[in-house]
N, C-alpha and C. Protein backbone atom coordinates (compact mmCIF):
# COMPACT_ATOMS: atom_id res chain seq x y z
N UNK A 1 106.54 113.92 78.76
CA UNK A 1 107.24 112.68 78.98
C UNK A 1 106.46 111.88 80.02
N UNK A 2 106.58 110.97 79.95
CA UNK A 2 105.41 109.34 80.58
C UNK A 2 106.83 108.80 81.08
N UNK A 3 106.75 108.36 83.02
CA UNK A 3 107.31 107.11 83.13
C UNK A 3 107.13 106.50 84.05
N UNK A 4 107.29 105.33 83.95
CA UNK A 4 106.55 103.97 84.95
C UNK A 4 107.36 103.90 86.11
N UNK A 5 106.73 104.20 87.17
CA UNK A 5 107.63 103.86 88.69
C UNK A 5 106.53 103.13 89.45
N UNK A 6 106.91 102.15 90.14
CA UNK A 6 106.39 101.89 91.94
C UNK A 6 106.67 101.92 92.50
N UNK A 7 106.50 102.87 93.32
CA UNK A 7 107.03 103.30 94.77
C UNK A 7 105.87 103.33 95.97
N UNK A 8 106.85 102.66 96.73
CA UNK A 8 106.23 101.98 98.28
C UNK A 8 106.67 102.84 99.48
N UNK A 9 107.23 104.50 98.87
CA UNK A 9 107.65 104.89 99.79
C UNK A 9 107.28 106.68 99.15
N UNK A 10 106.65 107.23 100.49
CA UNK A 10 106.22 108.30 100.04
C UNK A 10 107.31 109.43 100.01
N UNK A 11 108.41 109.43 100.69
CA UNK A 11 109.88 109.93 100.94
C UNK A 11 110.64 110.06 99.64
N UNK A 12 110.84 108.47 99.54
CA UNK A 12 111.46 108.08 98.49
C UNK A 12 110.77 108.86 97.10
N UNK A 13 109.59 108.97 96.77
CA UNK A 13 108.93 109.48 95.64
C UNK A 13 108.82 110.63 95.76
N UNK A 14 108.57 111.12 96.78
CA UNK A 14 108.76 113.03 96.65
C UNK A 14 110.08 113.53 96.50
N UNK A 15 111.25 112.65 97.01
CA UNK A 15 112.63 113.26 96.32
C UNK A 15 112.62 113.10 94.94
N UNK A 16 112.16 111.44 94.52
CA UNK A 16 112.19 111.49 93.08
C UNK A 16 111.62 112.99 91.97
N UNK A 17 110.18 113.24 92.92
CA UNK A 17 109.80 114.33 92.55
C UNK A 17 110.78 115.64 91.95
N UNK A 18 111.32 115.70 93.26
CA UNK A 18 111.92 116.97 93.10
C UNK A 18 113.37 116.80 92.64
N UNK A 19 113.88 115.54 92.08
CA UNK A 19 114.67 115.72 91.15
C UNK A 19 114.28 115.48 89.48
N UNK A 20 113.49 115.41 89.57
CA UNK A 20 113.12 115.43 87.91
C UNK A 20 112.74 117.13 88.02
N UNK A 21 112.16 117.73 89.16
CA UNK A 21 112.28 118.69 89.01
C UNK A 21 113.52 119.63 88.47
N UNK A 22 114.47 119.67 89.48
CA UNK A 22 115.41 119.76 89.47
C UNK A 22 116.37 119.66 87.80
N UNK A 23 115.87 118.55 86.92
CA UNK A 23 116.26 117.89 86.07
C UNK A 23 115.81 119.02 84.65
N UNK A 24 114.10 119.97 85.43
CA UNK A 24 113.78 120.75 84.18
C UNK A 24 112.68 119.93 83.82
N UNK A 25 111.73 118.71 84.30
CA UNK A 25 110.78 118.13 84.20
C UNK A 25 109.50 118.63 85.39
N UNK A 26 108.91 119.12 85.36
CA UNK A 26 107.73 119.41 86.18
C UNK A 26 106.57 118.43 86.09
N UNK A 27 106.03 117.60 87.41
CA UNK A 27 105.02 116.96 87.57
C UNK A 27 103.57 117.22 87.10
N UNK A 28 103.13 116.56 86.41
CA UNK A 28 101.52 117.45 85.67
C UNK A 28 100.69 116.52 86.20
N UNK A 29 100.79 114.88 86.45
CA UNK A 29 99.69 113.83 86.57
C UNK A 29 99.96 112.25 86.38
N UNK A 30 99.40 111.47 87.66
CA UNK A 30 99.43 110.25 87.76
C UNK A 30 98.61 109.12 87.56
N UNK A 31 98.40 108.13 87.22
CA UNK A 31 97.85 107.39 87.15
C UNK A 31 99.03 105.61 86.90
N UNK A 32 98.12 104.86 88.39
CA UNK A 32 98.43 103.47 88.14
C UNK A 32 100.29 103.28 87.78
N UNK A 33 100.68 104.41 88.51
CA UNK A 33 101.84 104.12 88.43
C UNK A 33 103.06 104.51 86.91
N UNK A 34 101.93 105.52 86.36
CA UNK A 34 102.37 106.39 85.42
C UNK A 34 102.74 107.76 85.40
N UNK A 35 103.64 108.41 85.66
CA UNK A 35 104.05 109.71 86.10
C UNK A 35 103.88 110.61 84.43
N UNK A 36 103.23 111.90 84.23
CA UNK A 36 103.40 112.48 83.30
C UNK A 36 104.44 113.58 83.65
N UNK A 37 105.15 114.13 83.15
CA UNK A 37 105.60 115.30 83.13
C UNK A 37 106.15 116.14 81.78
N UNK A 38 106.09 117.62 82.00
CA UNK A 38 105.92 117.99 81.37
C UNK A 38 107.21 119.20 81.30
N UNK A 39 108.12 119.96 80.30
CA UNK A 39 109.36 120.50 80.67
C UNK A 39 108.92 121.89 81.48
N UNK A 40 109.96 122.37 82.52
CA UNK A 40 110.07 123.76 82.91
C UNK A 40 111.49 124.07 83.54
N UNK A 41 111.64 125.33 84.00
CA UNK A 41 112.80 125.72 84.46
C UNK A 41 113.37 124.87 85.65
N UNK A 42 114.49 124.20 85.43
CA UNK A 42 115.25 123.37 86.17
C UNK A 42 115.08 124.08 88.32
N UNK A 43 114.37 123.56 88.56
CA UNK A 43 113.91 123.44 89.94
C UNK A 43 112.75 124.70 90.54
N UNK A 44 112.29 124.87 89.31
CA UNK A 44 111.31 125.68 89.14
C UNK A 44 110.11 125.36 90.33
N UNK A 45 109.93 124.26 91.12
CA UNK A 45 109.12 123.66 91.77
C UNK A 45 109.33 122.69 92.97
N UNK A 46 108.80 122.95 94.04
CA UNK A 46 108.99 121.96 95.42
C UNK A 46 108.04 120.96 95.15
N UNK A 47 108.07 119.69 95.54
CA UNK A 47 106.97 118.84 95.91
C UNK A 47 106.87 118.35 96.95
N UNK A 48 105.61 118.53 97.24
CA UNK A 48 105.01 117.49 99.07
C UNK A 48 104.08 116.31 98.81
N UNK A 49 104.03 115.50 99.34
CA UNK A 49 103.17 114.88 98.85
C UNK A 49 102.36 113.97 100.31
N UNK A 50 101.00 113.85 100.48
CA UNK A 50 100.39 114.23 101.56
C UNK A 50 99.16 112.72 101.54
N UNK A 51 98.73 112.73 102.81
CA UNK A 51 97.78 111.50 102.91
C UNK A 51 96.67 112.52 103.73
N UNK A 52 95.36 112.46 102.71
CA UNK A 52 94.30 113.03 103.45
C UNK A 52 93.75 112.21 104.67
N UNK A 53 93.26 113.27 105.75
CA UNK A 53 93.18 112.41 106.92
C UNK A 53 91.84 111.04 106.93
N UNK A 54 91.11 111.29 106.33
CA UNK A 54 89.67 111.49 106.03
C UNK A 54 89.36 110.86 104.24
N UNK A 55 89.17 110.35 103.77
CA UNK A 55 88.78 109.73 102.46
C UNK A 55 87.46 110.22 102.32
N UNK A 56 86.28 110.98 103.20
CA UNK A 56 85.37 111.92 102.89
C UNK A 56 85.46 113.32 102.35
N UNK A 57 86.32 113.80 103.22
CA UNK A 57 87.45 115.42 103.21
C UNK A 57 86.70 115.43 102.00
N UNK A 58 86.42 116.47 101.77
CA UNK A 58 86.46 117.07 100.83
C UNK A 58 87.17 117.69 100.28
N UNK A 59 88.09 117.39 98.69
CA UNK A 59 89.22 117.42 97.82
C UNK A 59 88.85 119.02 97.54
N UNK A 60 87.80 119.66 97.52
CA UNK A 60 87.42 120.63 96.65
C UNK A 60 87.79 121.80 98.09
N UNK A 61 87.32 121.67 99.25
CA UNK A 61 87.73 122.48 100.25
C UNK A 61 89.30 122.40 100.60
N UNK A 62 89.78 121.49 100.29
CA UNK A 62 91.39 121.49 100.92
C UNK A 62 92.02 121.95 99.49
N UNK A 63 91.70 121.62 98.20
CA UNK A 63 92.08 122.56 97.18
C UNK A 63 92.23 124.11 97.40
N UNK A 64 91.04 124.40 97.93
CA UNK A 64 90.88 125.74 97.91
C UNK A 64 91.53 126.73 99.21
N UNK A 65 91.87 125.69 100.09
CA UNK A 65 92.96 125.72 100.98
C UNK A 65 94.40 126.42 101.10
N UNK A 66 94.70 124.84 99.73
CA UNK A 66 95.95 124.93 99.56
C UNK A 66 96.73 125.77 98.67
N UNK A 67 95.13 126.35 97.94
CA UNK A 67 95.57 127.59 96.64
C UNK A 67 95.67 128.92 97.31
N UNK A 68 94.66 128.84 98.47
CA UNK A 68 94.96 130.05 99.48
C UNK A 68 96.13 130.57 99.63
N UNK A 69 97.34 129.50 100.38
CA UNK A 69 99.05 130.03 100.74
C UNK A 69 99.52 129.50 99.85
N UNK A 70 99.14 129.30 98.50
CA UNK A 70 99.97 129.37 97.47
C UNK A 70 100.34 127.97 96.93
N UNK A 71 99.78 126.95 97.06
CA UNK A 71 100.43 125.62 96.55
C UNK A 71 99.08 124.82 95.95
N UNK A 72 99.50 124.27 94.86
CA UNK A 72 99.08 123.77 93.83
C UNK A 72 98.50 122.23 93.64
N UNK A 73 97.13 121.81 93.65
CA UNK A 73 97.22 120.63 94.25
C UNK A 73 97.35 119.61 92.60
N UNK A 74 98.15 119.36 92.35
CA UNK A 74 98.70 118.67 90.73
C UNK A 74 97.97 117.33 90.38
N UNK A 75 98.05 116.45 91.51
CA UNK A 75 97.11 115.13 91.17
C UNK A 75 96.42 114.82 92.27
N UNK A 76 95.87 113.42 92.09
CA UNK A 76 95.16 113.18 93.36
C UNK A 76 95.13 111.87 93.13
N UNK A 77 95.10 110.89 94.14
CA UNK A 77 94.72 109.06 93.63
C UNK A 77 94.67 108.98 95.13
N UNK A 78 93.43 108.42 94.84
CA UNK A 78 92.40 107.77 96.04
C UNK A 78 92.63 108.91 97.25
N UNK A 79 93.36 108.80 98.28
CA UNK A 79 93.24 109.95 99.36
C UNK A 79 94.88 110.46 99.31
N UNK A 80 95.49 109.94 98.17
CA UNK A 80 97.09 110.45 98.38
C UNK A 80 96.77 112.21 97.51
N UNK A 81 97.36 113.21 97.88
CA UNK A 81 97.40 114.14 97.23
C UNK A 81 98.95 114.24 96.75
N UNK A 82 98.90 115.06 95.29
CA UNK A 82 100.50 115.60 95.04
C UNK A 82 100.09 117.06 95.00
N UNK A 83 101.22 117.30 95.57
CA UNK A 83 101.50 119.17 95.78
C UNK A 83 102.52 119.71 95.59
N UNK A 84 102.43 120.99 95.14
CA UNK A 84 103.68 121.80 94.33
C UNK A 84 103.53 123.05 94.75
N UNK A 85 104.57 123.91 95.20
CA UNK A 85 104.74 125.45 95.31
C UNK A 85 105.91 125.91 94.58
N UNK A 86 105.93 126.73 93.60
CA UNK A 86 106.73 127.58 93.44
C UNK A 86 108.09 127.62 94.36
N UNK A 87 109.43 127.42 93.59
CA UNK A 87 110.48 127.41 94.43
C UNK A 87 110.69 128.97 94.78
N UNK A 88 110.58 129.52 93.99
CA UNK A 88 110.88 130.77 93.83
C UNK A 88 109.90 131.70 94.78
N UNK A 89 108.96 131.52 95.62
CA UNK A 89 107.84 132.09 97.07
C UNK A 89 108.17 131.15 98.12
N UNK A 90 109.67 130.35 98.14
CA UNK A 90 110.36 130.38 99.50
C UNK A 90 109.83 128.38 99.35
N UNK A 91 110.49 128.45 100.89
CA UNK A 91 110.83 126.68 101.19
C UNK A 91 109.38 126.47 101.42
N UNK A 92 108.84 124.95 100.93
CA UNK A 92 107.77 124.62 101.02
C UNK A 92 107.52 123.01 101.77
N UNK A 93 107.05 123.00 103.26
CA UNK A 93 107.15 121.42 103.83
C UNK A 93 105.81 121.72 104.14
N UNK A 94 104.94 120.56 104.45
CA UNK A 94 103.73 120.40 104.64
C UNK A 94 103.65 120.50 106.28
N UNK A 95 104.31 119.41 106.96
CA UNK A 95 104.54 119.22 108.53
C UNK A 95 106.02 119.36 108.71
N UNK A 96 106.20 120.85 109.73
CA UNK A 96 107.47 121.17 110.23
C UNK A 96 107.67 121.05 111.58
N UNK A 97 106.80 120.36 112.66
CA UNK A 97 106.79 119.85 113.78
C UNK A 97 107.12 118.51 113.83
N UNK A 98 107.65 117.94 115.05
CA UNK A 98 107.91 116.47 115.28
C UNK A 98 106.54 115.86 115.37
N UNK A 99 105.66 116.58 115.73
CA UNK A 99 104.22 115.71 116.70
C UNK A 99 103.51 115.75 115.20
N UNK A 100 103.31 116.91 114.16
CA UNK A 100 102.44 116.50 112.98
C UNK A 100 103.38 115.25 112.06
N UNK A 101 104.62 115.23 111.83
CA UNK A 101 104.80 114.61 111.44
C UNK A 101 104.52 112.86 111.68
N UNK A 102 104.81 112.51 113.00
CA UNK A 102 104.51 111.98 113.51
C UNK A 102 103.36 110.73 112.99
N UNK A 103 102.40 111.96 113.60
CA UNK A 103 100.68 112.05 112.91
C UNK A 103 100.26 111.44 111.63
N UNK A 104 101.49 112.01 110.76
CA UNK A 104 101.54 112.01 109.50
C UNK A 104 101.98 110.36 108.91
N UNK A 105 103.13 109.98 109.38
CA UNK A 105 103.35 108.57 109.48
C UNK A 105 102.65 107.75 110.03
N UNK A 106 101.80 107.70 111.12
CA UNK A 106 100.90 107.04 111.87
C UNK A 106 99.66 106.98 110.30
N UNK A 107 99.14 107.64 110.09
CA UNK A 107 98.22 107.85 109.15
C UNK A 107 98.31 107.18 107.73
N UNK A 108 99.72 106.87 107.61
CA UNK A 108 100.10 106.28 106.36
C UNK A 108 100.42 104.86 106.96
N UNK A 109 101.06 104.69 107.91
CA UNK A 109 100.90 102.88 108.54
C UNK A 109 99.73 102.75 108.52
N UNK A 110 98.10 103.17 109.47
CA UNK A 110 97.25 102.77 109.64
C UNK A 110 96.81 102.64 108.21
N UNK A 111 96.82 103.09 107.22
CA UNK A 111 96.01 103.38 106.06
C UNK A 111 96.67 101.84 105.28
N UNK A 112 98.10 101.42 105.46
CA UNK A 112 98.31 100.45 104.75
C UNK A 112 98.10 98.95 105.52
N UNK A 113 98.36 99.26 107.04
CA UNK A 113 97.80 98.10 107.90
C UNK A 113 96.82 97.33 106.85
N UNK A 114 95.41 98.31 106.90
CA UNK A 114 94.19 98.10 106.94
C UNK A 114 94.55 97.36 105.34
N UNK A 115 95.27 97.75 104.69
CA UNK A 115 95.62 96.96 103.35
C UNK A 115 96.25 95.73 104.00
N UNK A 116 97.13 95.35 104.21
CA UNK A 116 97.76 94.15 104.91
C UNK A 116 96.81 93.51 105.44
N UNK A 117 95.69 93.65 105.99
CA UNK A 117 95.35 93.06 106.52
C UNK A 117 94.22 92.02 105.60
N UNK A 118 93.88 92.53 104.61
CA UNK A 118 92.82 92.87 103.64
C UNK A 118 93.78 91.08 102.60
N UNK A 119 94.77 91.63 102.49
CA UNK A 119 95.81 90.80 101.92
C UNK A 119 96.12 89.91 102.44
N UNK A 120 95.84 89.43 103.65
CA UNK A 120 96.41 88.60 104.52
C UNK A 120 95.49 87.56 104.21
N UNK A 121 94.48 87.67 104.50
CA UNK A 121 93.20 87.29 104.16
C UNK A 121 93.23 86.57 103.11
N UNK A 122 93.21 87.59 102.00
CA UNK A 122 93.16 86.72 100.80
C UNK A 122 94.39 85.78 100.50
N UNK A 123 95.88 86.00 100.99
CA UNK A 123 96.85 85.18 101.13
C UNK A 123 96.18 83.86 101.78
N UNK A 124 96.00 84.16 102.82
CA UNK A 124 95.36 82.83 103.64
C UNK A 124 94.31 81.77 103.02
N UNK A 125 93.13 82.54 102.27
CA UNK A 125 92.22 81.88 101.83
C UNK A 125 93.18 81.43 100.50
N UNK A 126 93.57 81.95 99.64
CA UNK A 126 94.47 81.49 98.25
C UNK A 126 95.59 80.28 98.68
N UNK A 127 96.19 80.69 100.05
CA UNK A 127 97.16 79.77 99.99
C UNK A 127 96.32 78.07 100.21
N UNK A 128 95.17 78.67 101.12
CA UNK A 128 94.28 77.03 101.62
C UNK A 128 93.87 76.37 100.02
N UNK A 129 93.39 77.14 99.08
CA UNK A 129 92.92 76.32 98.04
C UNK A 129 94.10 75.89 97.07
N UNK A 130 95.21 76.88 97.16
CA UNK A 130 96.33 76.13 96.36
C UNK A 130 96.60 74.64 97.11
N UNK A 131 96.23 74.44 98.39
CA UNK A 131 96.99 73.31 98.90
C UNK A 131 95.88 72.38 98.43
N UNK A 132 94.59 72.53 98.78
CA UNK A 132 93.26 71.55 98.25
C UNK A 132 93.72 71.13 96.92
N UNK A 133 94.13 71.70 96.10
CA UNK A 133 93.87 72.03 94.77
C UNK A 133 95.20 71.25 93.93
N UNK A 134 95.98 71.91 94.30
CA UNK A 134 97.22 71.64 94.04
C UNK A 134 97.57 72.46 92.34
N UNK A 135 96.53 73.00 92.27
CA UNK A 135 96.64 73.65 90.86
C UNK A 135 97.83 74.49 90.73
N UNK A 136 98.70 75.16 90.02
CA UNK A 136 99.94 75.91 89.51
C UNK A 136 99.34 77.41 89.60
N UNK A 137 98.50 77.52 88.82
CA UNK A 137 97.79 79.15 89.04
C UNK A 137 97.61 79.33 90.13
N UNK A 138 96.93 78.53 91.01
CA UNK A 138 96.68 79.36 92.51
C UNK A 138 97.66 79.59 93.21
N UNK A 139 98.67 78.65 93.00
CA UNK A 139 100.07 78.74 93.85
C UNK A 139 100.90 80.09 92.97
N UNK A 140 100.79 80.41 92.06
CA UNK A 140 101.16 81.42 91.27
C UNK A 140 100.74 82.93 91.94
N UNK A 141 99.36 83.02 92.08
CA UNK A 141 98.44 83.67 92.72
C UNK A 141 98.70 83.99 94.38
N UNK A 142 99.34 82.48 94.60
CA UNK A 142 99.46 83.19 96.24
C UNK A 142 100.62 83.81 96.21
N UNK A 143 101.82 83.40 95.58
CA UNK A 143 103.13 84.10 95.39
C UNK A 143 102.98 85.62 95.30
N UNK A 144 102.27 86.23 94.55
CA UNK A 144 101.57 87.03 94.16
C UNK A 144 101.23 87.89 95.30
N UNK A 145 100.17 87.56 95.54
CA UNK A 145 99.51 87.95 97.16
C UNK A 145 100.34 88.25 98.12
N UNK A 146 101.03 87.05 98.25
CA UNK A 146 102.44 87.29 99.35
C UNK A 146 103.61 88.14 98.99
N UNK A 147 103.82 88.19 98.05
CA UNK A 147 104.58 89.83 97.72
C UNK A 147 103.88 90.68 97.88
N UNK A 148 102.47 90.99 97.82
CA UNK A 148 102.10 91.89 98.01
C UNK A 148 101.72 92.48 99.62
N UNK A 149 101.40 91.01 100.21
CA UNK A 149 101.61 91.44 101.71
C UNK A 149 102.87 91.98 102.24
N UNK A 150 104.08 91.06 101.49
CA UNK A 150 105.14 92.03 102.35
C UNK A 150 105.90 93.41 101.78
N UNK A 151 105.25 93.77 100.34
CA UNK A 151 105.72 94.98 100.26
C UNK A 151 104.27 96.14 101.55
N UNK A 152 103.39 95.67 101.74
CA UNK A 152 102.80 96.39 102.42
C UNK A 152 103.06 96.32 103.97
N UNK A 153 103.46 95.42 104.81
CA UNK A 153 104.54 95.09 105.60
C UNK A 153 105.56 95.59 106.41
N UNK A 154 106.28 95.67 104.86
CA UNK A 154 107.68 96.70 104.56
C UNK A 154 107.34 98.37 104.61
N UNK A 155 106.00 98.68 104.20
CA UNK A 155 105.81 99.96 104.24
C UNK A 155 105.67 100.43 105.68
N UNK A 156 104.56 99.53 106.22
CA UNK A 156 104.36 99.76 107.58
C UNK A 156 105.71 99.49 108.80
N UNK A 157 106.49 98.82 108.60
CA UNK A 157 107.36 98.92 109.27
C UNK A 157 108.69 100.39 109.27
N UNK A 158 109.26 100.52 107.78
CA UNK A 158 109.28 101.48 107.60
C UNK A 158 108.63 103.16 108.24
N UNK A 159 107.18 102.85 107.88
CA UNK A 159 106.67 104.32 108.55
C UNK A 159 107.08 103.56 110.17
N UNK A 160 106.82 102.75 110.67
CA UNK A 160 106.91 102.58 112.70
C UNK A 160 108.44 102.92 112.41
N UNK A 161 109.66 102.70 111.44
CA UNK A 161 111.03 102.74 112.10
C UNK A 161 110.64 104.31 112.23
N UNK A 162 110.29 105.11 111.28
CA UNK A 162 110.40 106.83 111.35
C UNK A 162 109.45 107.50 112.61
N UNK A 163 108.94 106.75 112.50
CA UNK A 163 108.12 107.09 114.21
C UNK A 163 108.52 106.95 115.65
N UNK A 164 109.30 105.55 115.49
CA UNK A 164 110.38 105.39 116.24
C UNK A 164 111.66 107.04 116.61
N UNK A 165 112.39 107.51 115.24
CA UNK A 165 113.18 107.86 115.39
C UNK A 165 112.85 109.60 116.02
N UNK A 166 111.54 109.61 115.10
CA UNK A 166 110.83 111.13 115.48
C UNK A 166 110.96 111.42 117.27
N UNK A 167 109.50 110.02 117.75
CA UNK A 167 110.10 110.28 118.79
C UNK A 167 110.99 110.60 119.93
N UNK A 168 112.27 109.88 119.48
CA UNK A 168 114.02 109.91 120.07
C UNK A 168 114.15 111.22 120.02
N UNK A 169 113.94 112.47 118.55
CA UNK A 169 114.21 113.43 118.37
C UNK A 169 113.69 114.57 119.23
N UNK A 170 112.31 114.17 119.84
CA UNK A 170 111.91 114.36 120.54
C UNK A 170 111.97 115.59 122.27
């Protein structure tokens, strides 16, 4: 089974995960916002889902890592990994400290900043020629852009509220 999600939230999509799990659907592979899955025993599987620190890392050493204590690395897109352990060889979280987690959110703001910022840019330059221009496409285009800055925005604020709260927990 194939289905189309976007999700702007890595929380939000690893529960999704693990209720299709749950559902008797097991995660096999992603692409562009296409989820495959494939049937198995109704919660047969945990999912984590992880931001490599490093976009050099080598995928092939942290594979071999993660097959070490037992977890399964299922997809991969750009430096996001998906991961799966067996429900059945016990509870499976990636970061069970306040300070990695932390870490962990910091790493996913900075990573989308650097997108926002990237976007901002091109918002800025798109919005200057829609005004020169006055053309309909470019103003189409910046609309565009500008949703896309503030769903990236929204992400980063999001990860600072959970960083916020980590700390308190603290």
């Amino acid at each position: 089974m194939k289905k189309f999600k976007l999700y702007y939230d890595k929380d939000l999509e690893q529960d999704w995960l693990q209720k299709m799990s749950q559902d008797g659907w097991a995660f096999k592979n992603f692409f562009l916002g296409v989820y495959t899955f494939v049937p198995c025993q109704p919660g047969e599987y945990i999912y984590q889902i992880d931001l490599l620190d490093d976009k050099n890392k080598s995928i092939q050493s942290f594979t071999a890592f993660m097959e070490d204590i037992g977890v399964e690395v299922v997809a991969q897109w750009y430096r996001w990994v998906y991961l799966r352990k067996k429900a059945d060889d016990g509870p499976f979280e990636m970061y069970t400290d306040i300070e990695s987690k932390i870490n962990q959110y910091n790493r996913i703001k900075n990573f989308f900043l650097s997108f926002l910022f990237i976007e901002s840019i091109c918002f800025i330059v798109e919005f200057s020629a829609a005004i020169r221009t006055e053309n309909p496409t470019l103003w189409l285009f910046t609309a565009l852009i500008g949703l896309i800055c503030l769903a990236f925005l929204r992400i980063v604020w999001k990860c600072s509220f959970k960083i916020e709260q980590l700390k308190r927990e603290k």
